[in-house]
C-alpha atoms as a PDB file:
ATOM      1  CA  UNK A   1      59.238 -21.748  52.325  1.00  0.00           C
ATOM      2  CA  UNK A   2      57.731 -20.904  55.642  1.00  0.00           C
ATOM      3  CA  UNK A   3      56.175 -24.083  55.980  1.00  0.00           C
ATOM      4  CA  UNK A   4      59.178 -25.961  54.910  1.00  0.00           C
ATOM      5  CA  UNK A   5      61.582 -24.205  57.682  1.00  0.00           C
ATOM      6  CA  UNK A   6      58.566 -25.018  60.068  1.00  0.00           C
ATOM      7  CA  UNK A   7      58.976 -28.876  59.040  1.00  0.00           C
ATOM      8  CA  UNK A   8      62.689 -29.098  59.352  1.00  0.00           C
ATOM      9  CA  UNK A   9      62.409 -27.432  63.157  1.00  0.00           C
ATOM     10  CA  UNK A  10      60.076 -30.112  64.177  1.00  0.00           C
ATOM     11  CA  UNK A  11      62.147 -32.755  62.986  1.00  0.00           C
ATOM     12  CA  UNK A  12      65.538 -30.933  64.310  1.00  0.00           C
ATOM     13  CA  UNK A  13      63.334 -31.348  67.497  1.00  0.00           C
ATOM     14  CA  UNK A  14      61.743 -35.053  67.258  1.00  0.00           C
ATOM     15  CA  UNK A  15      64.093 -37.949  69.125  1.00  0.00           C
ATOM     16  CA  UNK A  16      65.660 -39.715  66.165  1.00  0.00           C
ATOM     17  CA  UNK A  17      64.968 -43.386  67.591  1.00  0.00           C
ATOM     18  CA  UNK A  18      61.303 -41.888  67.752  1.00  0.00           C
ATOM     19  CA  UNK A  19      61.557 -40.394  63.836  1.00  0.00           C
ATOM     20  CA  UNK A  20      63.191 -43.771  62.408  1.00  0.00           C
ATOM     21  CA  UNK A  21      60.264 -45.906  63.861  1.00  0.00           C
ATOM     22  CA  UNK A  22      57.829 -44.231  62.701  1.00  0.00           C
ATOM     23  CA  UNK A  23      58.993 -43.829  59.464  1.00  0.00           C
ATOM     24  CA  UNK A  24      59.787 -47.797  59.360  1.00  0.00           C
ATOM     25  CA  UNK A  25      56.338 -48.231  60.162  1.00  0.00           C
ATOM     26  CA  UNK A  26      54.880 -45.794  57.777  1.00  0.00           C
ATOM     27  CA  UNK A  27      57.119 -47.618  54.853  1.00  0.00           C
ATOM     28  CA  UNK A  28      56.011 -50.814  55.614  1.00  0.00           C
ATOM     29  CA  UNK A  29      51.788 -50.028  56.328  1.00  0.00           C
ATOM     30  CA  UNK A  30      51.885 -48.017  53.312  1.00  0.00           C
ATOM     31  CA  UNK A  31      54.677 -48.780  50.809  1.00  0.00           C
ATOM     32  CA  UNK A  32      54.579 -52.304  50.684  1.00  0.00           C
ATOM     33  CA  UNK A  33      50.728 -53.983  52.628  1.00  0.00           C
ATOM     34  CA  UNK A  34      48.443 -51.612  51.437  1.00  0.00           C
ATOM     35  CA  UNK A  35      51.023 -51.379  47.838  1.00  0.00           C
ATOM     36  CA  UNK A  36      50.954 -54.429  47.443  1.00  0.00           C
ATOM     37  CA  UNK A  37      48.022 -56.040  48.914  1.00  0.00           C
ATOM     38  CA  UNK A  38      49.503 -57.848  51.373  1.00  0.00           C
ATOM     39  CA  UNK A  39      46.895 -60.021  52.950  1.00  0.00           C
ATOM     40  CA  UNK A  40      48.815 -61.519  56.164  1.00  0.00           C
ATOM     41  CA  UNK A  41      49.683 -58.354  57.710  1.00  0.00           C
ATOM     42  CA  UNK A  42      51.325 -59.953  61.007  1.00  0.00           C
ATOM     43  CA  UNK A  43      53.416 -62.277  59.143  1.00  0.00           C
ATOM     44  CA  UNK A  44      54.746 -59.870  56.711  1.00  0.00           C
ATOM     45  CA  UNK A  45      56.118 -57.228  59.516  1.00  0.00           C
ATOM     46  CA  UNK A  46      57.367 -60.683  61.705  1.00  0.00           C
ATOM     47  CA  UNK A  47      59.494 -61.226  58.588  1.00  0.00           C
ATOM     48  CA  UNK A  48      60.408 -57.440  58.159  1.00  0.00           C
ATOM     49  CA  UNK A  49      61.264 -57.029  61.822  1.00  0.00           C
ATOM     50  CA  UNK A  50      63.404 -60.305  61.720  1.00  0.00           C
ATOM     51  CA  UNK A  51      65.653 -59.236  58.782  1.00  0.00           C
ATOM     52  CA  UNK A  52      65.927 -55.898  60.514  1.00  0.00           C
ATOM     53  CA  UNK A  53      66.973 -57.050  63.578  1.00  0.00           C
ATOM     54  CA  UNK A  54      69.283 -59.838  62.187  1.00  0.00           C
ATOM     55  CA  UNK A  55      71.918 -57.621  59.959  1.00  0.00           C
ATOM     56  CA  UNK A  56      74.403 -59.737  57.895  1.00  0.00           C
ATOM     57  CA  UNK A  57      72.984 -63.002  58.821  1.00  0.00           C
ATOM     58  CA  UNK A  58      72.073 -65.692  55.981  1.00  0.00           C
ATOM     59  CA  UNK A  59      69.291 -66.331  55.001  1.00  0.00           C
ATOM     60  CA  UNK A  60      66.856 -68.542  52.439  1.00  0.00           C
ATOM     61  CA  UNK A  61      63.669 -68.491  50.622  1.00  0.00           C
ATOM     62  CA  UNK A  62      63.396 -71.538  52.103  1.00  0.00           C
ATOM     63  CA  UNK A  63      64.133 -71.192  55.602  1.00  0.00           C
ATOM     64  CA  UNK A  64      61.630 -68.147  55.742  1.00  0.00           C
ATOM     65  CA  UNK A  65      58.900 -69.750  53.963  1.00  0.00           C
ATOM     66  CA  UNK A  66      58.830 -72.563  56.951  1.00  0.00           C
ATOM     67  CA  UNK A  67      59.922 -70.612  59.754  1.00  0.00           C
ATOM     68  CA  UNK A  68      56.833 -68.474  59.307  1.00  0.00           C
ATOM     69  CA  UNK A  69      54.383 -70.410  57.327  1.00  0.00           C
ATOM     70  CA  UNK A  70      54.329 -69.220  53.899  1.00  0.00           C
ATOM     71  CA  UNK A  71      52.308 -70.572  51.675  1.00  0.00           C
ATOM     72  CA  UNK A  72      55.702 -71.318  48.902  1.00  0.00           C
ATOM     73  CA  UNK A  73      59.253 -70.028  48.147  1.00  0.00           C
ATOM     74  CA  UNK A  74      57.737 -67.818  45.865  1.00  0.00           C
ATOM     75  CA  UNK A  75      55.847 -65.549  48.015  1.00  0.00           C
ATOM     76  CA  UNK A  76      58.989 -65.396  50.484  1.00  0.00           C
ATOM     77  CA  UNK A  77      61.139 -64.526  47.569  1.00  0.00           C
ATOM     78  CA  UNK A  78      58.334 -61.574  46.456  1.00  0.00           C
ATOM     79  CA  UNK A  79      58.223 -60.647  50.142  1.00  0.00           C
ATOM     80  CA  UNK A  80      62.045 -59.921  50.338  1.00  0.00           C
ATOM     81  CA  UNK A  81      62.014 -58.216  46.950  1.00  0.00           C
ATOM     82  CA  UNK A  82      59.271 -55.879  48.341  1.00  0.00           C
ATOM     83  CA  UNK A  83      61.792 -55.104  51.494  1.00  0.00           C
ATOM     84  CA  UNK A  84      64.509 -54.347  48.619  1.00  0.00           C
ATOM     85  CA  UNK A  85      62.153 -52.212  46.629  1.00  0.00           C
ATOM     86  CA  UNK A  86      61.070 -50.268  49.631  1.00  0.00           C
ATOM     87  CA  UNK A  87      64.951 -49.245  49.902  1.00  0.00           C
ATOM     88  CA  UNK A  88      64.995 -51.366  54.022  1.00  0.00           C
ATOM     89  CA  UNK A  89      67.032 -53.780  52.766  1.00  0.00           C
ATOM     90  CA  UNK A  90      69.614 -55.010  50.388  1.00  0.00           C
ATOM     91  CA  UNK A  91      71.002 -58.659  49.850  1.00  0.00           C
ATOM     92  CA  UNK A  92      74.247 -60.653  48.363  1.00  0.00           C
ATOM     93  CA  UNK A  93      74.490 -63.389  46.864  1.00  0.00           C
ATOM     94  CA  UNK A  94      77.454 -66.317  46.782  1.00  0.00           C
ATOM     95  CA  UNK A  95      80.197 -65.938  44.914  1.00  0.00           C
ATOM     96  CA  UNK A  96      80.581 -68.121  41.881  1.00  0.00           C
ATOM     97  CA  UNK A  97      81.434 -67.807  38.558  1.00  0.00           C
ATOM     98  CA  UNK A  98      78.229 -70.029  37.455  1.00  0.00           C
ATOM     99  CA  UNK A  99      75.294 -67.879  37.076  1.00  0.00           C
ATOM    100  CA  UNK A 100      72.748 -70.480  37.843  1.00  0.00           C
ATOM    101  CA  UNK A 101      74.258 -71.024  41.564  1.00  0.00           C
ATOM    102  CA  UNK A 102      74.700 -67.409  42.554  1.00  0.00           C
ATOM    103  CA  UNK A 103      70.774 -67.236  41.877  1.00  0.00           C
ATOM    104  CA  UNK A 104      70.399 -70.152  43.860  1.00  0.00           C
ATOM    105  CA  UNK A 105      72.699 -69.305  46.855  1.00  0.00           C
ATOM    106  CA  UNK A 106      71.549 -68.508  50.492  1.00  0.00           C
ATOM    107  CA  UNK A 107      71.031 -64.500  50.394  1.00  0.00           C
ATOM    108  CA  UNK A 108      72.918 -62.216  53.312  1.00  0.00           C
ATOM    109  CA  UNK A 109      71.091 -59.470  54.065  1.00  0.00           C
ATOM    110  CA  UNK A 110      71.704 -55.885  55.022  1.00  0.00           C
ATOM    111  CA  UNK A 111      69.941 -52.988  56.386  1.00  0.00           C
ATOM    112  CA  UNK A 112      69.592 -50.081  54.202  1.00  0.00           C
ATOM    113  CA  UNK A 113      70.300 -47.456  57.452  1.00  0.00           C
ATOM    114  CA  UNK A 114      72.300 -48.563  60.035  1.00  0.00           C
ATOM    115  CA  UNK A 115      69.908 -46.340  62.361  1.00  0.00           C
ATOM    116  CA  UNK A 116      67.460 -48.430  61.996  1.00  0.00           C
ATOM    117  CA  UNK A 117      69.602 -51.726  63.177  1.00  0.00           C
ATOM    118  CA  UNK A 118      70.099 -49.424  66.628  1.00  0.00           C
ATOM    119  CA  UNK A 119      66.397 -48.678  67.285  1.00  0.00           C
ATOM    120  CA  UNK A 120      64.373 -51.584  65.575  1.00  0.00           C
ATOM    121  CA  UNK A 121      66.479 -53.953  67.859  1.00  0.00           C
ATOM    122  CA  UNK A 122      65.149 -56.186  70.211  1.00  0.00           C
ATOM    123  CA  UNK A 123      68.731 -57.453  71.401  1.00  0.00           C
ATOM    124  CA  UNK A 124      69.934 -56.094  74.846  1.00  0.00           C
ATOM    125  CA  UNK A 125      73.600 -56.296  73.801  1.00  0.00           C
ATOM    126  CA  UNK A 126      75.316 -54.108  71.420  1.00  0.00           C
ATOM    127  CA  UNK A 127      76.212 -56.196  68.359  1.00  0.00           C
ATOM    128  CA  UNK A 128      79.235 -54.369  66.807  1.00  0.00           C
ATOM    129  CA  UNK A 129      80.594 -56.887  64.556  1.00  0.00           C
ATOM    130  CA  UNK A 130      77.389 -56.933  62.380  1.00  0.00           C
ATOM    131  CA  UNK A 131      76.795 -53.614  62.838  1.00  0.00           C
ATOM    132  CA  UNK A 132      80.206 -52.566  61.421  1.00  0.00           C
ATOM    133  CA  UNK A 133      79.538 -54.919  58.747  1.00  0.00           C
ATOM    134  CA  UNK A 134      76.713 -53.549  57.748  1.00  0.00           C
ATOM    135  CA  UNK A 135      78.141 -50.057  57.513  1.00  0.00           C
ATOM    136  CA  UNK A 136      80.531 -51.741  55.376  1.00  0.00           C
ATOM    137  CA  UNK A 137      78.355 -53.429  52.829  1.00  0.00           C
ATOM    138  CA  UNK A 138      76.527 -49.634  52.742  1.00  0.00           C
ATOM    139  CA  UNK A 139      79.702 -48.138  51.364  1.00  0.00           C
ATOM    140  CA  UNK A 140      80.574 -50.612  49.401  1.00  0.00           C
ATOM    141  CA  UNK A 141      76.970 -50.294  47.446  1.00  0.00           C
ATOM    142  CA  UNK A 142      77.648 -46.707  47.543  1.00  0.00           C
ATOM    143  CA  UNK A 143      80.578 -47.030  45.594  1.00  0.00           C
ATOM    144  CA  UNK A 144      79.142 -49.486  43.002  1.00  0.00           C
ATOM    145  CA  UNK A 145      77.091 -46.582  42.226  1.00  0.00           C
ATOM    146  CA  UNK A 146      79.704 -45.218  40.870  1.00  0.00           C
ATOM    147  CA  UNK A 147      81.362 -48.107  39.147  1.00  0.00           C
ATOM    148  CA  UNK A 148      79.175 -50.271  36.287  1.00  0.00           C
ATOM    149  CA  UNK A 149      81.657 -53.059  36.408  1.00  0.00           C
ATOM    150  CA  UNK A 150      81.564 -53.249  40.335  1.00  0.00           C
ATOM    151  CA  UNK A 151      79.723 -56.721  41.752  1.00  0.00           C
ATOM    152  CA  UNK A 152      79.282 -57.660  45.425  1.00  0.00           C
ATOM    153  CA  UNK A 153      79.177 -60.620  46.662  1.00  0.00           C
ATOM    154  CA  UNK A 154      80.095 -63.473  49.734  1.00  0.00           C
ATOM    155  CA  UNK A 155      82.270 -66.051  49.507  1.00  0.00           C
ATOM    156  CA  UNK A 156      81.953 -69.439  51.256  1.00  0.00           C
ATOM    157  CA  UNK A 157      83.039 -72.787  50.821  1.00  0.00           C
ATOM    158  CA  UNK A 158      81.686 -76.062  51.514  1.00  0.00           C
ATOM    159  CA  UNK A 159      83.548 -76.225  54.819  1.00  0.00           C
ATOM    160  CA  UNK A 160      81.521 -73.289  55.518  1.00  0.00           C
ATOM    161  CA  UNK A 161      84.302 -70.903  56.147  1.00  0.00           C
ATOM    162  CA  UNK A 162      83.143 -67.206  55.390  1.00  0.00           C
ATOM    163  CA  UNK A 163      84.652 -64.003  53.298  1.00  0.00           C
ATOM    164  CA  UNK A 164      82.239 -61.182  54.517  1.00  0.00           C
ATOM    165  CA  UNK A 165      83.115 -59.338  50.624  1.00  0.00           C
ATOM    166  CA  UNK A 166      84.273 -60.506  47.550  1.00  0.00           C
ATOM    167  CA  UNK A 167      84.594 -57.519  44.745  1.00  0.00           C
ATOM    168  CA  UNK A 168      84.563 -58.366  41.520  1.00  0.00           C
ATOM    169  CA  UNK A 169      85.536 -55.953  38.325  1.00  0.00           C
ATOM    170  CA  UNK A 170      84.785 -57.634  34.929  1.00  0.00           C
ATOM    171  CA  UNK A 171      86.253 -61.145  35.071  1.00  0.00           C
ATOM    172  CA  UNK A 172      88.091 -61.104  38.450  1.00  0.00           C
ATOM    173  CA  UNK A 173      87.794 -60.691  41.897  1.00  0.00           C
ATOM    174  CA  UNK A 174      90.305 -57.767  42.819  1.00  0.00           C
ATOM    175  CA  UNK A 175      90.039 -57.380  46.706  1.00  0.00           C
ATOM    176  CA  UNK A 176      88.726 -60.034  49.386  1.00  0.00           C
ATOM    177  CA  UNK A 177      87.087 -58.086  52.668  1.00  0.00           C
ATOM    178  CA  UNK A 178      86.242 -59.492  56.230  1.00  0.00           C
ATOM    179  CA  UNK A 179      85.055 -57.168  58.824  1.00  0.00           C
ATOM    180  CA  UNK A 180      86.276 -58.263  62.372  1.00  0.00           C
ATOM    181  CA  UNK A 181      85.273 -55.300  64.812  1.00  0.00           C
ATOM    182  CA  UNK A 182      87.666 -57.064  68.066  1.00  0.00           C
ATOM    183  CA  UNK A 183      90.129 -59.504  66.822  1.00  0.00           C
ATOM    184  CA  UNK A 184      91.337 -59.693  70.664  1.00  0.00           C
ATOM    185  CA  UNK A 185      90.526 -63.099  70.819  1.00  0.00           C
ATOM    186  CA  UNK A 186      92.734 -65.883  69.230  1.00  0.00           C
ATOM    187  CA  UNK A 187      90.044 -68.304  67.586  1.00  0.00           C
ATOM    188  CA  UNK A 188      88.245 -65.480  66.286  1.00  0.00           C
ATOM    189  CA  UNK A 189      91.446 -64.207  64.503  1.00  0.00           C
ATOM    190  CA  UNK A 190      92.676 -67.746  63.192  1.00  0.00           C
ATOM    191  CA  UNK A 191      89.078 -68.439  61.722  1.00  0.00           C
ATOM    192  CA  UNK A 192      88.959 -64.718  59.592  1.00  0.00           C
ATOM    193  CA  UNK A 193      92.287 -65.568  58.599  1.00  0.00           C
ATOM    194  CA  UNK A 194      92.011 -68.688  57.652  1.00  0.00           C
ATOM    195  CA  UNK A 195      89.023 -68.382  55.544  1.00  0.00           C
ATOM    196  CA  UNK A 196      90.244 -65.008  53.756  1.00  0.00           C
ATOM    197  CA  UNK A 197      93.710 -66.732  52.618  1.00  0.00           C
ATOM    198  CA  UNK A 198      91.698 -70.035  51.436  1.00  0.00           C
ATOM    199  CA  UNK A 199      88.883 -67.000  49.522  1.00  0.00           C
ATOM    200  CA  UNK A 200      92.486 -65.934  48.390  1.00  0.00           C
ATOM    201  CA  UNK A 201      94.307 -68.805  46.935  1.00  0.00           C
ATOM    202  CA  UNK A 202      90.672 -69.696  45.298  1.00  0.00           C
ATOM    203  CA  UNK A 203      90.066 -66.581  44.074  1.00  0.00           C
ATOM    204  CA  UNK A 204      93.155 -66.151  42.690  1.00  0.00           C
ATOM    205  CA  UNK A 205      93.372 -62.804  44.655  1.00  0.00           C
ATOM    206  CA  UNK A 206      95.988 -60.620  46.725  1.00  0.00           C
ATOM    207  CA  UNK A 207      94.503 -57.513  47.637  1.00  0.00           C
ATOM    208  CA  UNK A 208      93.297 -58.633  50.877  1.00  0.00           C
ATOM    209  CA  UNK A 209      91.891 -56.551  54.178  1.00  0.00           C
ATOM    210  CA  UNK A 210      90.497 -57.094  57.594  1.00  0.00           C
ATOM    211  CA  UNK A 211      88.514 -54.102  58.688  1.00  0.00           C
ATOM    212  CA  UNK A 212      88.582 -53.793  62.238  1.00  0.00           C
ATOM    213  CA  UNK A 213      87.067 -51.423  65.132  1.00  0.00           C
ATOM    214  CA  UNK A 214      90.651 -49.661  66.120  1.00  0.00           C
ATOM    215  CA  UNK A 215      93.466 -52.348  65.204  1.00  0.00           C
ATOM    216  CA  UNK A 216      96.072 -51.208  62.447  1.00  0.00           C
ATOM    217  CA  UNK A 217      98.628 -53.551  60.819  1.00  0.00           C
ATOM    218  CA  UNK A 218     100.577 -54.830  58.229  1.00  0.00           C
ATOM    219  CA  UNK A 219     100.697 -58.548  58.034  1.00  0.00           C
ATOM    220  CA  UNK A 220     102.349 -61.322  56.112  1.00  0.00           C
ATOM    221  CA  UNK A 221     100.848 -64.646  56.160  1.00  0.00           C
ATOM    222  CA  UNK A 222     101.582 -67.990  53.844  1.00  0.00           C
ATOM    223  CA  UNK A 223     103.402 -65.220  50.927  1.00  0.00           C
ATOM    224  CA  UNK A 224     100.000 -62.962  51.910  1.00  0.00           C
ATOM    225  CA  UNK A 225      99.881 -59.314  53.219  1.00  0.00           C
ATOM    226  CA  UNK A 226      96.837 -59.060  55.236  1.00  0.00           C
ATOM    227  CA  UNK A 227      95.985 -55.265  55.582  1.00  0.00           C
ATOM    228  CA  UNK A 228      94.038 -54.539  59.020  1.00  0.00           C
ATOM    229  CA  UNK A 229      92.223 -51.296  58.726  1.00  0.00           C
ATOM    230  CA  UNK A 230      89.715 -49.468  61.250  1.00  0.00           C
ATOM    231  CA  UNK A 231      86.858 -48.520  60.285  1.00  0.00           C
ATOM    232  CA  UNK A 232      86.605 -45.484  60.267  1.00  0.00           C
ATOM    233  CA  UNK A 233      90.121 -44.971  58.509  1.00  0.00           C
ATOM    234  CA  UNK A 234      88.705 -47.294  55.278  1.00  0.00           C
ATOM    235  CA  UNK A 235      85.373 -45.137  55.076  1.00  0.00           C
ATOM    236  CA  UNK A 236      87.988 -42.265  54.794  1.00  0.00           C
ATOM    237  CA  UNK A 237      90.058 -43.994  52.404  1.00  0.00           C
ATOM    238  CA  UNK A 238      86.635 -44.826  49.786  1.00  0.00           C
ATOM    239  CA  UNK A 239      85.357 -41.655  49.621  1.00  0.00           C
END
């Protein structure tokens, strides 16, 4: 006991930033090189520290396997499934109701912690929107836990217009999700519109919301009532 309370002081007392870091580093030397046998060391953490620092961005087997030199698809696909088994990561696939091209869809990845998005960054400018979306996907896996039936995915079309969530129960999709943390801006407020009401009429689904950093509102749209949420207010809501 005396040596546990001795273990929790020092890390009461250890810098956080400091704490994450090292255990990033410890997880990635020892749970997945030396677990695995990983033999290019420095290409492994390159493609670690890129998906870390790149939160809710798309990404391929493909893409990664040229961007940093892999030998095939296969060992970039086994490289992100060793991020994913290591608990850094987590990833979505597209929606579609064809099994063979969700499986075959560009992944979006997430960040298990959003901690770690804060101090493994390399970008000098705060990036709330993917931050916030990340915290999103989090709860939203959080809450699967709880629910069998629960399935996560994206939604894009081929215009390439994005739906950050699509959550599916059994057969149907029963609430459409984009996370917008400043919808100040005009364009940037037509676009998430735009591409949740086409998700909508697609998806044959109603429930729609647009989770925001402080803006609160009720809005009808095209027979559609767009729900804008904070945050913090939906985290409250889901618990």
């Amino acid at each position: 006991m005396m040596g546990q309370k001795a273990k929790e002081i020092v890390v009461e007392r250890e810098n956080p930033g400091n704490y994450l870091r090292e255990l990033y580093s410890k997880i990635v030397e020892r749970d997945i090189i030396s677990r695995y046998k990983i033999s290019f060391k420095k290409t492994f953490k390159e493609i670690s520290s890129t998906l870390i620092n790149n939160p809710s961005k798309l990404i391929s087997y493909n893409k990664i396997k040229n961007n940093f030199g892999l030998g095939s698809e296969h060992t970039a696909k086994n490289y992100i499934s060793y991020l994913e088994e290591s608990y850094l990561i987590f990833i979505l696939n597209r929606f579609s109701f064809k099994p063979v091209e969700i499986e075959k869809s560009e992944k979006k990845i997430y960040v298990i912690d959003t901690g770690l998005i804060n101090n493994m960054s390399f970008k000098l400018s705060d990036n709330y929107g993917s931050i916030y979306e990340n915290a999103v996907a989090i709860e939203l896996m959080r809450l699967k836990s709880f629910n069998k039936n629960m399935e996560i995915y994206y939604w894009k079309n081929i215009l390439h217009e994005e739906v950050d969530f699509a959550i599916k129960e059994k057969s149907r999709v029963k609430e459409l999700i984009q996370v917008c943390y400043d919808l100040n801006n005009f364009d940037t407020k037509e676009r998430e519109l735009r591409s949740l009401i086409k998700a909508s009429d697609e998806l044959k689904c109603d429930n729609l919301f647009i989770i925001t950093g402080n803006y609160k509102k009720e809005e009808k749209i095209k027979n559609k009532i767009i729900n804008y949420i904070p945050l913090y207010e939906w985290l409250l809501k889901s618990r």
